[in-house]
Protein backbone atom coordinates (compact mmCIF):
# COMPACT_ATOMS: atom_id res chain seq x y z
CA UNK A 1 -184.67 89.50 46.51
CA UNK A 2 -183.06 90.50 49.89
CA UNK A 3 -180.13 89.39 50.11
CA UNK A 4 -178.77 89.22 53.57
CA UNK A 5 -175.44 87.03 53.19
CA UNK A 6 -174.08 85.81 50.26
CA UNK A 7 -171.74 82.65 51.17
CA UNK A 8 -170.19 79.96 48.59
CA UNK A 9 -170.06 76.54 49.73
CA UNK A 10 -168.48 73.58 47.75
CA UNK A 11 -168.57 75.65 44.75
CA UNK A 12 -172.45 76.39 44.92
CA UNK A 13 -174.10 79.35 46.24
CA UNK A 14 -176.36 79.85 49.09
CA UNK A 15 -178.50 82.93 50.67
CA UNK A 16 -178.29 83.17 54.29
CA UNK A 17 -181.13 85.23 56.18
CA UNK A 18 -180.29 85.54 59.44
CA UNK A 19 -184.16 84.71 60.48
CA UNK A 20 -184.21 81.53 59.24
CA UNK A 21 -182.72 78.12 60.06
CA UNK A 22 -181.15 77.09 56.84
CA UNK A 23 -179.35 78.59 53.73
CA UNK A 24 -181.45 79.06 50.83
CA UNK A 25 -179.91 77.24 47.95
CA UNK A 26 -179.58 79.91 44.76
CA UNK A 27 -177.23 77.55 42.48
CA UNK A 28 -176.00 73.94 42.26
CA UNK A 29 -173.80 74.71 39.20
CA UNK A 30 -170.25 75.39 40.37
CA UNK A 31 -169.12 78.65 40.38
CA UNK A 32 -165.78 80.41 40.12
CA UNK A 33 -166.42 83.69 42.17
CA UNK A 34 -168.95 85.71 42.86
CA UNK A 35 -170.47 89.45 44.30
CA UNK A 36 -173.15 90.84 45.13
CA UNK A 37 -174.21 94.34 43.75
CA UNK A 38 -177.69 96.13 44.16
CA UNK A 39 -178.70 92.69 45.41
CA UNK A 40 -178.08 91.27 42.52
CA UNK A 41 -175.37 88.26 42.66
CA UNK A 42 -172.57 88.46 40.14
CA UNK A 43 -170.56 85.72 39.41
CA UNK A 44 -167.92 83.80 37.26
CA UNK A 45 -168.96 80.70 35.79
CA UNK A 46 -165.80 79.25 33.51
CA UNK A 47 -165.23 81.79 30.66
CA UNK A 48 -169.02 83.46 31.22
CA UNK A 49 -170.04 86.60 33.77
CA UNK A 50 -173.39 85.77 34.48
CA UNK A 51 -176.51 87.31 36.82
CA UNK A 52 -177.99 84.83 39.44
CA UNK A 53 -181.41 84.71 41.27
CA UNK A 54 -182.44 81.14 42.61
CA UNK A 55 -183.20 77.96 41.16
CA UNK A 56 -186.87 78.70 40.18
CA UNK A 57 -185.53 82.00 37.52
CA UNK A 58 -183.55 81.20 35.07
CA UNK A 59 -179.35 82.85 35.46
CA UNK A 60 -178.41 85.53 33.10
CA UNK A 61 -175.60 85.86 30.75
CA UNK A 62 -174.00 88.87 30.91
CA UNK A 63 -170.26 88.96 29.66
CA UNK A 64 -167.56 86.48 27.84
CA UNK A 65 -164.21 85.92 29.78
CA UNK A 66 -161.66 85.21 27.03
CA UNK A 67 -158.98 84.34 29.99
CA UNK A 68 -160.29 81.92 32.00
CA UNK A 69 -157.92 79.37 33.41
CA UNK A 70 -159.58 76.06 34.93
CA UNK A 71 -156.35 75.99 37.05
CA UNK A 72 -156.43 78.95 38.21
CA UNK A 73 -158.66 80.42 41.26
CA UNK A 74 -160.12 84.06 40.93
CA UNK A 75 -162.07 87.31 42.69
CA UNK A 76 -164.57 89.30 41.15
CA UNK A 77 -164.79 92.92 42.63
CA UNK A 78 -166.49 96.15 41.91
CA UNK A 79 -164.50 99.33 42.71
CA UNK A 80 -165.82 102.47 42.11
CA UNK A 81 -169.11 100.56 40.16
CA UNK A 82 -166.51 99.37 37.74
CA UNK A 83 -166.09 95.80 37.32
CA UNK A 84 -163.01 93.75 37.59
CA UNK A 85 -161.49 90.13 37.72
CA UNK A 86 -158.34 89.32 39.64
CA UNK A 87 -156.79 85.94 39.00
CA UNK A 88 -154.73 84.21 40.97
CA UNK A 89 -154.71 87.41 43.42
CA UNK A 90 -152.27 88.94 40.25
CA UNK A 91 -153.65 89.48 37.17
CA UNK A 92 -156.24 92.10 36.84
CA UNK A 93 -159.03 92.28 34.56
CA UNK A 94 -161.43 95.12 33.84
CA UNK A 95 -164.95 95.49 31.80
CA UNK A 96 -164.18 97.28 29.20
CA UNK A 97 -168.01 98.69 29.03
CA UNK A 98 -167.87 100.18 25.29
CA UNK A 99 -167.44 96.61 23.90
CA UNK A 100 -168.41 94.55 26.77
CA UNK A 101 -165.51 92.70 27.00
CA UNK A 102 -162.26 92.06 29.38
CA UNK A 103 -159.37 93.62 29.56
CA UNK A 104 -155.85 92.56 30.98
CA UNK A 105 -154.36 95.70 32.63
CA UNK A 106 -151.69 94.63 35.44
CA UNK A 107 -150.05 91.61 35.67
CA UNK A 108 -149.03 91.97 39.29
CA UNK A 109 -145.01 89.72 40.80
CA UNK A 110 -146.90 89.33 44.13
CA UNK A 111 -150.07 89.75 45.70
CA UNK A 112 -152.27 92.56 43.78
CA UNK A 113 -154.13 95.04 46.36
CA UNK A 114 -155.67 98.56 45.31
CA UNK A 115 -157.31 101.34 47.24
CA UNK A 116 -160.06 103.40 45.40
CA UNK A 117 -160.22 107.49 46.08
CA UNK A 118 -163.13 108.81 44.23
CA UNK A 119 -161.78 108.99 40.55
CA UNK A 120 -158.82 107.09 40.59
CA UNK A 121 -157.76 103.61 42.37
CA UNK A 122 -154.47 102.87 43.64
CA UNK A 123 -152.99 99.53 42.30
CA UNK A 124 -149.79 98.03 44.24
CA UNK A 125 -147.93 94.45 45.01
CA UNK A 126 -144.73 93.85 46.84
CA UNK A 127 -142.75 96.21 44.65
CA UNK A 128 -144.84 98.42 42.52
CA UNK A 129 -147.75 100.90 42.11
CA UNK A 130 -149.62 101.51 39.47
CA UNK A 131 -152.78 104.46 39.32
CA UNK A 132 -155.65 103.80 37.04
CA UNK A 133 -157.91 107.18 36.59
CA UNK A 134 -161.79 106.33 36.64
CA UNK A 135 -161.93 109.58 34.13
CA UNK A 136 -159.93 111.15 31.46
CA UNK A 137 -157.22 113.84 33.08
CA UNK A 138 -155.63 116.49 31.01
CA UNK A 139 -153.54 117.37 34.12
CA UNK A 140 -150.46 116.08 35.05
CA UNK A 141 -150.85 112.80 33.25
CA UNK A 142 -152.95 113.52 29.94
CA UNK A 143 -154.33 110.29 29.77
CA UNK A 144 -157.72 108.29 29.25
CA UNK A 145 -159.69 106.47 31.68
CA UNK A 146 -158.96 103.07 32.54
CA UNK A 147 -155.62 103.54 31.48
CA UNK A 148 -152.91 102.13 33.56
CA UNK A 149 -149.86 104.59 34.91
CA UNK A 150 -146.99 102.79 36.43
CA UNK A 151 -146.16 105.54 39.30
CA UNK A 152 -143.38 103.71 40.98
CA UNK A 153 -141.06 100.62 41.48
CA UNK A 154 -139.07 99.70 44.78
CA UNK A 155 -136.09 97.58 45.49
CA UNK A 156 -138.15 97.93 48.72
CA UNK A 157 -141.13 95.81 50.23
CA UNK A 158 -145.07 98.02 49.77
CA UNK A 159 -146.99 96.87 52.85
CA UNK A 160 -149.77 99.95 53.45
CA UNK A 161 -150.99 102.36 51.21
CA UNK A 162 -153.49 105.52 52.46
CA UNK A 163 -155.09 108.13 50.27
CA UNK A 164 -154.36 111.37 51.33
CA UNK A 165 -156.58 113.13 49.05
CA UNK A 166 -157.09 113.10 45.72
CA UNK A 167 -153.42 114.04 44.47
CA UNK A 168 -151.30 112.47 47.70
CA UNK A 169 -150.87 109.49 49.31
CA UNK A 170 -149.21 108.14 52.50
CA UNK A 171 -147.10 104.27 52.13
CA UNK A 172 -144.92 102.12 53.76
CA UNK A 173 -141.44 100.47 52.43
CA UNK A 174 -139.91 97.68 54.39
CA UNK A 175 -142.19 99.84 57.59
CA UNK A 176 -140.80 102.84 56.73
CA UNK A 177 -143.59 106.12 56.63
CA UNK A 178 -143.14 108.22 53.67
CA UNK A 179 -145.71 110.73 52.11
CA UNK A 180 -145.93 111.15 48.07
CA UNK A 181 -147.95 112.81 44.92
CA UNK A 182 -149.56 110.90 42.16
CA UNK A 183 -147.43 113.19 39.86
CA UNK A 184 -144.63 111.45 38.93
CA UNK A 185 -143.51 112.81 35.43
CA UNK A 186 -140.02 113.39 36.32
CA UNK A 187 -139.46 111.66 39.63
CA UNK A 188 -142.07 110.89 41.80
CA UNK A 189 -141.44 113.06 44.65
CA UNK A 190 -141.24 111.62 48.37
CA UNK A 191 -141.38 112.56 51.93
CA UNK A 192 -139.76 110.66 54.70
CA UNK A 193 -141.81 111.01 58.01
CA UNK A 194 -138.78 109.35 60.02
CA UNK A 195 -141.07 106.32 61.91
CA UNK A 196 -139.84 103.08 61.70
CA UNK A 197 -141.37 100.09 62.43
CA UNK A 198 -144.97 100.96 61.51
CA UNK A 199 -147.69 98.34 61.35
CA UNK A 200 -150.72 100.19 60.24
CA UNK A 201 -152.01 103.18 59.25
CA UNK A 202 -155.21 105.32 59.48
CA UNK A 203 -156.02 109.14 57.56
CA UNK A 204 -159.00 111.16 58.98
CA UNK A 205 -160.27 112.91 56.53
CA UNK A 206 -161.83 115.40 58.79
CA UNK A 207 -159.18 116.37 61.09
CA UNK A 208 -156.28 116.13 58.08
CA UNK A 209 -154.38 114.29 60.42
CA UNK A 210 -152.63 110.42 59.91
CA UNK A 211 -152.33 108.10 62.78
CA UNK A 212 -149.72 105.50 63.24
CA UNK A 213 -149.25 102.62 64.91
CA UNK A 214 -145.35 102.12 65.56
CA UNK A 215 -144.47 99.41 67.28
CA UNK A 216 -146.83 99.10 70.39
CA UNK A 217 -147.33 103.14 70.27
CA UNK A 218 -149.98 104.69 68.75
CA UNK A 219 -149.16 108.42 66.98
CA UNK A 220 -150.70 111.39 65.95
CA UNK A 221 -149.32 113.63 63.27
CA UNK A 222 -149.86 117.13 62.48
CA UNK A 223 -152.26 118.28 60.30
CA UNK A 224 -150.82 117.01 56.80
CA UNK A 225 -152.65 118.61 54.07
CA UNK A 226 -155.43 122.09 54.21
């Protein structure tokens, strides 16, 4: 099946090819949430993960969700090929794929965002950040995969986070710029920048070099890392 838009509409699910007139109807069952992956459609249906393909083959059970909520409204995601469910944009949910079942892992105050590097994917809301490693690390945190590491809380507002590399990152607080290292086993260590006022962000990987935008002005750092 080539899949060129996946769209949900009224709770059902349609395929839209660009080449044709009308969306191709692929369920009339409600659904929760949904993804696509490989061209396969992945959705939530109540307490079930299931596979879709259209109306003439039959859908696929795949996984149990012990935490649905009828009240509550819900993403599903792949980052980094793993699979999660957010809920309510807080909770977080991951496929545990030993047993084949959910876990609850963060159970965010405010609005849950993340931002994958390889490896390891960068949890955060209004306040906090949390790293979950995508592989076991005996160095610095000695800890499993798909464990959850609470690297910081802030009195002040999180609004951007950038991946440096694999052991930095650059973040705002209430727009403030400040650079930092996953490492945080005695305090997490910080570096103020000095820009105020920043609105976005952007890290090119090739040139090593972060690009603000500060008020109406766009800047250029120095190269940041080798």
């Amino acid at each position: 099946m080539d899949i060129i838009h996946g769209k949900k509409i009224y709770d059902s699910i349609y395929e839209i090819d660009v080449k044709k007139d009308s969306p191709k109807l692929i369920s009339r069952d409600k659904v929760d949430a949904f993804t696509i992956d490989n061209n396969s459609i992945i959705a939530l249906r109540g307490n079930e993960v299931i596979k879709l393909y259209d109306l003439v083959r039959a859908e696929e059970p795949l996984y149990s969700f012990e935490y649905y909520n009828k009240n509550s409204d819900y993403q599903i995601v792949f980052i980094e090929k793993e699979l999660f469910i957010i809920e309510d944009n807080k909770n977080l949910y991951f496929l545990n794929k030993e047993n084949n079942s959910f876990e609850n892992k963060i159970n965010a105050q405010s609005e849950l965002r993340y931002t994958p590097f390889f490896n390891k994917i960068l949890f955060y809301d209004d306040n906090n950040i949390w790293l979950m490693p995508l592989k076991r690390y005996e160095s610095p945190f000695f800890k499993d995969a798909y464990s959850i590491i609470n690297i910081a809380s802030f009195d002040e507002k999180i609004d951007i986070i950038r991946w440096l590399n694999g052991d930095y990152f650059v973040f705002t607080l209430d727009k403030k710029i400040y650079i930092s290292e996953i490492d945080n086993r005695d305090n997490l260590n910080m570096f103020d920048l000095g820009k105020n006022n920043v609105s976005n962000l952007f890290f090119n990987g090739n040139t090593k070099k972060l690009y603000i935008l500060n008020d109406d002005e766009l800047l250029e750092t120095e190269k940041l890392i080798p």
